[in-house]
PDB file of N, CA and C in Angstrom:
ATOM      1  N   UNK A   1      -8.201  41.360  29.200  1.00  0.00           N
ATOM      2  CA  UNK A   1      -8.695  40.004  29.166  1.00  0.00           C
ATOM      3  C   UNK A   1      -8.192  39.309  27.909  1.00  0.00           C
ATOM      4  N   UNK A   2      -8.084  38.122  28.125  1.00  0.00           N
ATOM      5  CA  UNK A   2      -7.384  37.291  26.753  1.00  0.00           C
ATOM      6  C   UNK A   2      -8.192  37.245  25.805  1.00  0.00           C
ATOM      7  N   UNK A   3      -7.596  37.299  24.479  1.00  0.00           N
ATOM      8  CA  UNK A   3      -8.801  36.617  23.728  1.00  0.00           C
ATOM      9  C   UNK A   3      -9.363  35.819  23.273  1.00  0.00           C
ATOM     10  N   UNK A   4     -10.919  35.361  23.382  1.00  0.00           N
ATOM     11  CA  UNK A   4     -11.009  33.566  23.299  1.00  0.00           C
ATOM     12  C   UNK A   4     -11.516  33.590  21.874  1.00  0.00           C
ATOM     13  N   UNK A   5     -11.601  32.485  21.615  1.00  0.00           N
ATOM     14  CA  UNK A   5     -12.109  31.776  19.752  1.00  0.00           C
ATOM     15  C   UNK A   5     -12.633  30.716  20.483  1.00  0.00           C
ATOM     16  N   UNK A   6     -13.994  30.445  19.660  1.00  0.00           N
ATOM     17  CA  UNK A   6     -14.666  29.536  19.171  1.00  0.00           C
ATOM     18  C   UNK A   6     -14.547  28.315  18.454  1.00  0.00           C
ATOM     19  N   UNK A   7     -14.510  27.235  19.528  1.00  0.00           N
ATOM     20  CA  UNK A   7     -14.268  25.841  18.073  1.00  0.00           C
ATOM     21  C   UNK A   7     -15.202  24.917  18.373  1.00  0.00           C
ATOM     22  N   UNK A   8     -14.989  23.947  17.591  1.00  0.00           N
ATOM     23  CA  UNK A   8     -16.072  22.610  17.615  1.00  0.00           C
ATOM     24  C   UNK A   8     -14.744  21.786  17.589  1.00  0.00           C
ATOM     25  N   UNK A   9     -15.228  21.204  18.490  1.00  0.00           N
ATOM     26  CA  UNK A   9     -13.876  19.373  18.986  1.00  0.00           C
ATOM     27  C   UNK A   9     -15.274  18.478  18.536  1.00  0.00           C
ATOM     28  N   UNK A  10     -14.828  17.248  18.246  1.00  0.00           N
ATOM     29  CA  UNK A  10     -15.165  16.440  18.415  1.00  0.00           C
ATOM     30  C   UNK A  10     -14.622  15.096  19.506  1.00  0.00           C
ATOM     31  N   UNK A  11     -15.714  14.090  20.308  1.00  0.00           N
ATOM     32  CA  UNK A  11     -14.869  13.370  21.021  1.00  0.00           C
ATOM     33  C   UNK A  11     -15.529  12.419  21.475  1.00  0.00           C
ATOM     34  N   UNK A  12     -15.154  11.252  21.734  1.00  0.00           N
ATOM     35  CA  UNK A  12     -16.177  10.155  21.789  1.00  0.00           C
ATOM     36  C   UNK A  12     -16.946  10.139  23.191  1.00  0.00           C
ATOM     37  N   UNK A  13     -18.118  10.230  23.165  1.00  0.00           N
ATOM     38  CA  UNK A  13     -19.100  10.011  24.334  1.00  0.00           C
ATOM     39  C   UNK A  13     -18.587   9.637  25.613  1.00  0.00           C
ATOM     40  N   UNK A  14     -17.522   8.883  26.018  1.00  0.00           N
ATOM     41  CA  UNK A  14     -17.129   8.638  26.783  1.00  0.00           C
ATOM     42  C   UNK A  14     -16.174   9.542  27.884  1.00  0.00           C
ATOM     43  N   UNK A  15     -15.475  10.120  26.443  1.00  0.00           N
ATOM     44  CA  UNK A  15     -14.427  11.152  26.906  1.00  0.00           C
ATOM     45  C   UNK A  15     -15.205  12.187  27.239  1.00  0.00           C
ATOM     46  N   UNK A  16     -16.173  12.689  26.557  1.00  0.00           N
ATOM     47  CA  UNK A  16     -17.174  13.757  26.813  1.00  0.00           C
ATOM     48  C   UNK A  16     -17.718  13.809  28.652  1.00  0.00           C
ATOM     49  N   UNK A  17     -18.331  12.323  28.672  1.00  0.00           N
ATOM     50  CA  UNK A  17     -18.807  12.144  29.855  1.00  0.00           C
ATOM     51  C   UNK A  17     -17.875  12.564  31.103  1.00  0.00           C
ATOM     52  N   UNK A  18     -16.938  12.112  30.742  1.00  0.00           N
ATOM     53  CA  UNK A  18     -15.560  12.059  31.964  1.00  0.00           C
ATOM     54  C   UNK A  18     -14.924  13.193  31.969  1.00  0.00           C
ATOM     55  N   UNK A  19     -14.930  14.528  31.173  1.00  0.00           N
ATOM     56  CA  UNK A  19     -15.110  15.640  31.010  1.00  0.00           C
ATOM     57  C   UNK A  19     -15.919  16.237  31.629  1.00  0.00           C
ATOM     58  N   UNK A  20     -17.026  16.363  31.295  1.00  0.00           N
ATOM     59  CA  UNK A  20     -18.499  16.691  31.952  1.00  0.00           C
ATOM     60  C   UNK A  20     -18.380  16.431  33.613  1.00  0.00           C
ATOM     61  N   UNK A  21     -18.290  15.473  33.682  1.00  0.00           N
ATOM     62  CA  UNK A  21     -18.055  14.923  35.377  1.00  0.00           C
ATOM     63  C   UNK A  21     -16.730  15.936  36.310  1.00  0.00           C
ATOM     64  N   UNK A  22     -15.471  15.395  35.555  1.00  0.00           N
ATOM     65  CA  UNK A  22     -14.915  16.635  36.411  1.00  0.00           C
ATOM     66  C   UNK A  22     -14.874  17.991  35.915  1.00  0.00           C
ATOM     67  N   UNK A  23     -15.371  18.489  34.770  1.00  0.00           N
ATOM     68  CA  UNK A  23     -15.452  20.102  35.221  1.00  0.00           C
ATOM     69  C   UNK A  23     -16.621  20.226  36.664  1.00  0.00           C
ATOM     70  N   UNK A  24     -17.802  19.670  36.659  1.00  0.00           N
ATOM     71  CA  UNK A  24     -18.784  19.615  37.514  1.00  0.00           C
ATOM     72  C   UNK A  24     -18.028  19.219  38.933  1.00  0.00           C
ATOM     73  N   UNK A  25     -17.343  18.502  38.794  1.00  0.00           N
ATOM     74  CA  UNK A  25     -16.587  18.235  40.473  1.00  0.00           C
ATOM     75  C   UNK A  25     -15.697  19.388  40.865  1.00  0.00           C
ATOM     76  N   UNK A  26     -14.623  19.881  39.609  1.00  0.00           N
ATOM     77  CA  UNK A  26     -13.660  20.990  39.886  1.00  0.00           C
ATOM     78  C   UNK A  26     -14.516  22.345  39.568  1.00  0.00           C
ATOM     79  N   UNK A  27     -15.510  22.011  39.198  1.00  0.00           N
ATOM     80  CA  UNK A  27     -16.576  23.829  39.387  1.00  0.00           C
ATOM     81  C   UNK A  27     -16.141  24.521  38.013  1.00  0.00           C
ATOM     82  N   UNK A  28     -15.761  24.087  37.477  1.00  0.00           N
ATOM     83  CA  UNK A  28     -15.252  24.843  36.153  1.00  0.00           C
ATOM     84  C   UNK A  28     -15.950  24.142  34.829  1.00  0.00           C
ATOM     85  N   UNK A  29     -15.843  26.002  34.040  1.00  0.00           N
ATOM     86  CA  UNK A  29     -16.889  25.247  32.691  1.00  0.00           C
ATOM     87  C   UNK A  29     -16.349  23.844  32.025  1.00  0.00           C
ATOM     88  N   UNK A  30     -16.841  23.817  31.482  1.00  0.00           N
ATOM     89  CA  UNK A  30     -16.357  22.681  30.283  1.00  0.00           C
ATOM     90  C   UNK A  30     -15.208  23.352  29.629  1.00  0.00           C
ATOM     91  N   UNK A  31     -15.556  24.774  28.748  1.00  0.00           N
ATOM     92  CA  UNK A  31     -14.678  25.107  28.463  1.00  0.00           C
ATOM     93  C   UNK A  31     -13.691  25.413  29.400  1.00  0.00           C
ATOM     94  N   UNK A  32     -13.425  25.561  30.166  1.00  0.00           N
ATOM     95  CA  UNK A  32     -12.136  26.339  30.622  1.00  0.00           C
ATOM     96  C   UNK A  32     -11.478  24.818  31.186  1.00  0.00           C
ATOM     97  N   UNK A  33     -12.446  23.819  31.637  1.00  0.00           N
ATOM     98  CA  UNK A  33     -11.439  22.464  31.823  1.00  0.00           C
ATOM     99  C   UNK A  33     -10.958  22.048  30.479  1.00  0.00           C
ATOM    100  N   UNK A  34     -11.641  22.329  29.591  1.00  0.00           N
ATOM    101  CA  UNK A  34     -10.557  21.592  28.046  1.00  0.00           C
ATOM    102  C   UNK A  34      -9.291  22.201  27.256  1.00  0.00           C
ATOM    103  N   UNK A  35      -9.328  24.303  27.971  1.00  0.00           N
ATOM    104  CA  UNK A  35      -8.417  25.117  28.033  1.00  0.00           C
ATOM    105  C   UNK A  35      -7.665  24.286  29.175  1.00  0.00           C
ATOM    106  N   UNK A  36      -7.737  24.224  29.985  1.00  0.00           N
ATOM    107  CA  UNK A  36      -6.735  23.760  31.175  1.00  0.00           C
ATOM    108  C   UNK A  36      -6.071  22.576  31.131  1.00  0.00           C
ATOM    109  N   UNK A  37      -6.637  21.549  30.134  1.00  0.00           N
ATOM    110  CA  UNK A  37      -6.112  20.363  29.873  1.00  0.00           C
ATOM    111  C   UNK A  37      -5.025  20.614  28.459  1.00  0.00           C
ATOM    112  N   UNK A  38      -5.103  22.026  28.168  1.00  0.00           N
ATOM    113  CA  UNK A  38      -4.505  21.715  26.941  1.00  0.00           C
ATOM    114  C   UNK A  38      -3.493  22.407  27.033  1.00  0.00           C
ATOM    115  N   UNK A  39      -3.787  23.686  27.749  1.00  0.00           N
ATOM    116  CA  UNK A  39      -2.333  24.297  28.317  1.00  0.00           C
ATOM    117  C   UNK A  39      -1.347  23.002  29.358  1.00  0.00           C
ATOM    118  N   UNK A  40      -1.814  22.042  29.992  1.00  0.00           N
ATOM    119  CA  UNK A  40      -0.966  21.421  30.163  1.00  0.00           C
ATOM    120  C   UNK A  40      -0.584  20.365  29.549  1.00  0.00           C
ATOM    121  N   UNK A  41      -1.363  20.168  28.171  1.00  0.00           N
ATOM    122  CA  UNK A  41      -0.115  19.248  27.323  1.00  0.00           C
ATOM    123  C   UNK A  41       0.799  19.842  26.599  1.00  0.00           C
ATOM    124  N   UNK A  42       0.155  21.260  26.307  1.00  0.00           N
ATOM    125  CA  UNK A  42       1.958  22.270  25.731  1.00  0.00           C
ATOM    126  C   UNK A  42       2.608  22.362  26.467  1.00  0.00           C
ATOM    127  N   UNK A  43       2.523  22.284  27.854  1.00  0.00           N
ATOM    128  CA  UNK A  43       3.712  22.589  28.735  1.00  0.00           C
ATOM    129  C   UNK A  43       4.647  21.618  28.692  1.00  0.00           C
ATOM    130  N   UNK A  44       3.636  20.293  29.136  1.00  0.00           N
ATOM    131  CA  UNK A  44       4.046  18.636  28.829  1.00  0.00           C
ATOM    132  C   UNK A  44       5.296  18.820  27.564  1.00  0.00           C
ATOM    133  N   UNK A  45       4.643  18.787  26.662  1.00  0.00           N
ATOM    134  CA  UNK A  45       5.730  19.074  25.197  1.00  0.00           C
ATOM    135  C   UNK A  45       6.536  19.804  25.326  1.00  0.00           C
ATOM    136  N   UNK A  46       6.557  21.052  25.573  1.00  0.00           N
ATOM    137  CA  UNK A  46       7.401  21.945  25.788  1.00  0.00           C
ATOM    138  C   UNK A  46       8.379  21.459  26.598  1.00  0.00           C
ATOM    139  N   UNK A  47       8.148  21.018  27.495  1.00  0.00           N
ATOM    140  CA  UNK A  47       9.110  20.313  29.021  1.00  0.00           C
ATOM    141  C   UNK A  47      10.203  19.050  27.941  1.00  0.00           C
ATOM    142  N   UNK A  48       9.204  18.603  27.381  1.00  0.00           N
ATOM    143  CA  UNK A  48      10.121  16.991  26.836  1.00  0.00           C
ATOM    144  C   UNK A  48      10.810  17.652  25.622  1.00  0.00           C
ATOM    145  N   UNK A  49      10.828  18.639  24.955  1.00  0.00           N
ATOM    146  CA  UNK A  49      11.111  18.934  23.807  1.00  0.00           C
ATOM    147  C   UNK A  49      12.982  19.810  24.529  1.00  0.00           C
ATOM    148  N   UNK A  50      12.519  20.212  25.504  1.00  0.00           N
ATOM    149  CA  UNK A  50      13.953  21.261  25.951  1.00  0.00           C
ATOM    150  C   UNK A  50      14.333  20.196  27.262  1.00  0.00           C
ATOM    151  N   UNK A  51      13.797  18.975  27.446  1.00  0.00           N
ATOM    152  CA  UNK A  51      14.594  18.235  27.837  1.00  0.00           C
ATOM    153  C   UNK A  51      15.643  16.948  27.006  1.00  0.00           C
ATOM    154  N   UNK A  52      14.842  16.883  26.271  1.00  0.00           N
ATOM    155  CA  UNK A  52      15.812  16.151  24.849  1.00  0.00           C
ATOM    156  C   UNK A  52      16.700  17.357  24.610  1.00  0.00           C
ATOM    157  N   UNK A  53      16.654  18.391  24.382  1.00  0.00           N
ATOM    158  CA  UNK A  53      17.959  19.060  24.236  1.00  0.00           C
ATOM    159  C   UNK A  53      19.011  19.388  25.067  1.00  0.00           C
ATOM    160  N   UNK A  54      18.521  19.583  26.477  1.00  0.00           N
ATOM    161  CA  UNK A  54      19.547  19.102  27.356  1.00  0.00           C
ATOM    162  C   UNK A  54      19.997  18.181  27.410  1.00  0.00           C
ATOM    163  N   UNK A  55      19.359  16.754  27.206  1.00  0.00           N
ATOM    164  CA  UNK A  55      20.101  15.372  26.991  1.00  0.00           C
ATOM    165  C   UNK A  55      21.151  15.555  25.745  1.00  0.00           C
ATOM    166  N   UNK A  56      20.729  16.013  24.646  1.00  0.00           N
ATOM    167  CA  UNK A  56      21.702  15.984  23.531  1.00  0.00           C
ATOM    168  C   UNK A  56      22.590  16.612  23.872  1.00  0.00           C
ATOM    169  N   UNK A  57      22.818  17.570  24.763  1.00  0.00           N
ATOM    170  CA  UNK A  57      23.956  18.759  24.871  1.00  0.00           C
ATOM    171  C   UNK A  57      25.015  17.591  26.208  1.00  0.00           C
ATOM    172  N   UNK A  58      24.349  17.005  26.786  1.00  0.00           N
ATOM    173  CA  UNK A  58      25.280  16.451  27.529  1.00  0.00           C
ATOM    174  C   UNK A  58      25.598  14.893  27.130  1.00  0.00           C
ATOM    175  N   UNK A  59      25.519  14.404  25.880  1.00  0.00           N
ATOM    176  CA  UNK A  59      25.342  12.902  26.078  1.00  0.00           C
ATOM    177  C   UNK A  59      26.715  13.643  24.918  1.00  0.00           C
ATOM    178  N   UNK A  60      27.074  14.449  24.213  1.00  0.00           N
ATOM    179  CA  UNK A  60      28.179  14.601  24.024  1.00  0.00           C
ATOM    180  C   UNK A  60      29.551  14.632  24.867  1.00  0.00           C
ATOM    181  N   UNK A  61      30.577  13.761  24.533  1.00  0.00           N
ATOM    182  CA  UNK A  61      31.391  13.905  24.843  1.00  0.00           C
ATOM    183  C   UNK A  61      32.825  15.463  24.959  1.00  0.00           C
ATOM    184  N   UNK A  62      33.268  15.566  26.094  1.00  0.00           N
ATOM    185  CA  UNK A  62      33.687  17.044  26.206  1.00  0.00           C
ATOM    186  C   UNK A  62      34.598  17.048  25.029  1.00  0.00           C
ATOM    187  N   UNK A  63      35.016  17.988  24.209  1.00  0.00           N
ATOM    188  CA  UNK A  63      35.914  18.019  23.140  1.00  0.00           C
ATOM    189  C   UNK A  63      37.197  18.460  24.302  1.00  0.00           C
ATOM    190  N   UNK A  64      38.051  18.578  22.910  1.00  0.00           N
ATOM    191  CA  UNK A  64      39.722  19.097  24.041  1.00  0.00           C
ATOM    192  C   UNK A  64      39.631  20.085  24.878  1.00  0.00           C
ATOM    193  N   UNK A  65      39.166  21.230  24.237  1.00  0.00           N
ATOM    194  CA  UNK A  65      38.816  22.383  25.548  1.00  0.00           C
ATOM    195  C   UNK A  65      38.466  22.380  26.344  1.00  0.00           C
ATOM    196  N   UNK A  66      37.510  21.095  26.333  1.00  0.00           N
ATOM    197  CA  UNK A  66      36.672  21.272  27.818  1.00  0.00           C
ATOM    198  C   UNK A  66      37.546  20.102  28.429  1.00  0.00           C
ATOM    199  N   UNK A  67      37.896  19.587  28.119  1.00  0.00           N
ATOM    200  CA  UNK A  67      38.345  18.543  29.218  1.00  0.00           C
ATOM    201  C   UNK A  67      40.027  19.121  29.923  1.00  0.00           C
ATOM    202  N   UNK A  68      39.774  20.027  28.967  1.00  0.00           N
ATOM    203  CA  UNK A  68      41.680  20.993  29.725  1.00  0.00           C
ATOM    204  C   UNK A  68      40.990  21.696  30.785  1.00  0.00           C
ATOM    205  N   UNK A  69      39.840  22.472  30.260  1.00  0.00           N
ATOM    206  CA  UNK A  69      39.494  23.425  31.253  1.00  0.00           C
ATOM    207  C   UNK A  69      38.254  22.726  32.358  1.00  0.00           C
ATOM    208  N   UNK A  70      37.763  21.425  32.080  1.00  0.00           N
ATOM    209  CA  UNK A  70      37.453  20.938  33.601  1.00  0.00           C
ATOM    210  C   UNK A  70      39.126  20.214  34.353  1.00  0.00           C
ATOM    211  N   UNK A  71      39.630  19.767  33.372  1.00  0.00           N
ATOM    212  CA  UNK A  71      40.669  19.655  34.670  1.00  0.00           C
ATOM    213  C   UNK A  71      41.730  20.700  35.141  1.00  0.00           C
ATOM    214  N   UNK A  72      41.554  21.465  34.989  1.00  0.00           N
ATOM    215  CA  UNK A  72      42.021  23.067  35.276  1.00  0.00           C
ATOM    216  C   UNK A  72      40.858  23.060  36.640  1.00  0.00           C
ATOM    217  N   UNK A  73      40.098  22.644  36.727  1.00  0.00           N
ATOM    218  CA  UNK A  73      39.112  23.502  37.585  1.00  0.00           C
ATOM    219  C   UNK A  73      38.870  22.162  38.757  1.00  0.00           C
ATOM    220  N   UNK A  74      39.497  20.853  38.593  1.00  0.00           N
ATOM    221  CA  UNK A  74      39.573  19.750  39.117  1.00  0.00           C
ATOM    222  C   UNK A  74      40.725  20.254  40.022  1.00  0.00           C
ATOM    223  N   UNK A  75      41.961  21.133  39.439  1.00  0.00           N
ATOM    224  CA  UNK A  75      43.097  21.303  40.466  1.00  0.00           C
ATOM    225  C   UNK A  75      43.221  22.316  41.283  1.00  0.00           C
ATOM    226  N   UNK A  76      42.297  23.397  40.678  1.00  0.00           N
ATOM    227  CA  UNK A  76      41.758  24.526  41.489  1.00  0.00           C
ATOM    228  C   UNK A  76      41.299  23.988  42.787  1.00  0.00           C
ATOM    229  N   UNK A  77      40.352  23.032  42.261  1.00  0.00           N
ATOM    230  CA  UNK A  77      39.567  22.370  43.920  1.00  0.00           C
ATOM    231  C   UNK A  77      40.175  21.573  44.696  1.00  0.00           C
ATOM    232  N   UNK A  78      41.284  20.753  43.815  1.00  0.00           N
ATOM    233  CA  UNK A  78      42.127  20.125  45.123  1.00  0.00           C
ATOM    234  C   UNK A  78      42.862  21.585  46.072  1.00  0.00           C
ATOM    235  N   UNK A  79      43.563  21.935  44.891  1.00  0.00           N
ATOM    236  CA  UNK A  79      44.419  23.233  46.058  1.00  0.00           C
ATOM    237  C   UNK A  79      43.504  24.124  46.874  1.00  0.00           C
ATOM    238  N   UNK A  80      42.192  24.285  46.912  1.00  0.00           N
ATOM    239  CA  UNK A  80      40.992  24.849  47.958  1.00  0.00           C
ATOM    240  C   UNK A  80      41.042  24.686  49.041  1.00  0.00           C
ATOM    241  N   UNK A  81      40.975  22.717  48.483  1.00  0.00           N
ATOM    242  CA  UNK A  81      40.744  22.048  49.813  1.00  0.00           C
ATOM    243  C   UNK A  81      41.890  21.783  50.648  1.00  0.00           C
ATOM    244  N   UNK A  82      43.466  21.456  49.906  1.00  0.00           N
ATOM    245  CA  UNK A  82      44.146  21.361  50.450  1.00  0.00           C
ATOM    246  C   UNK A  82      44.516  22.109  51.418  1.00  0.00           C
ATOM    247  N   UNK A  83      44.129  23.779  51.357  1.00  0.00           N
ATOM    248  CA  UNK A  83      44.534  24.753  51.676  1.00  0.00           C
ATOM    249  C   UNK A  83      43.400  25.015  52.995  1.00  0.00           C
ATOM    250  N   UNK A  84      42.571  24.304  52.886  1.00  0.00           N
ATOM    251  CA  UNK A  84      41.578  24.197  53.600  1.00  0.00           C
ATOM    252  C   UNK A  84      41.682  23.371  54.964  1.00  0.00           C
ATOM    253  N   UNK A  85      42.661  23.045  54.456  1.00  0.00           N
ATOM    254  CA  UNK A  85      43.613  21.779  55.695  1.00  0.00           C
ATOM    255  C   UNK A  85      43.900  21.759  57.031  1.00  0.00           C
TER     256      UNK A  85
END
């Protein structure tokens, strides 16, 4: 079993309420809906954090190598298809 810790949040009455309401609708404690809300904002982050790095990896332009060896692989596929004829 995992191991849990003990904390004190604080949160304004409102948020509390609207908390309170759907753990009671989704059947789940309080705690485990404020665990469940929070594992999905690390995921959230996690997701945007290694999607900005895929953006950075492609918003670069190909250096010389790569643009020899995609069009190396541009003539491969014509002669495929040609051959495919």
């Amino acid at each position: 079993m995992a191991r849990s810790i003990k904390t004190a949040v604080s949160l304004p009455a409102g948020l509390y309420d609207q908390a309170e309401a759907l753990a009671g609708r989704m059947r789940v404690s309080r705690s485990r809906l404020f665990a469940m809300a929070l594992e999905d904002l690390l995921r959230r982050h996690e997701n945007r954090g290694l999607l900005e790095r895929i953006n950075a990896v492609y918003a670069a332009a190909p250096d010389r190598s790569e643009r020899r060896l995609l069009e190396g692989m541009r003539r491969q596929q014509r002669r495929l298809l040609e051959a495919e004829d």
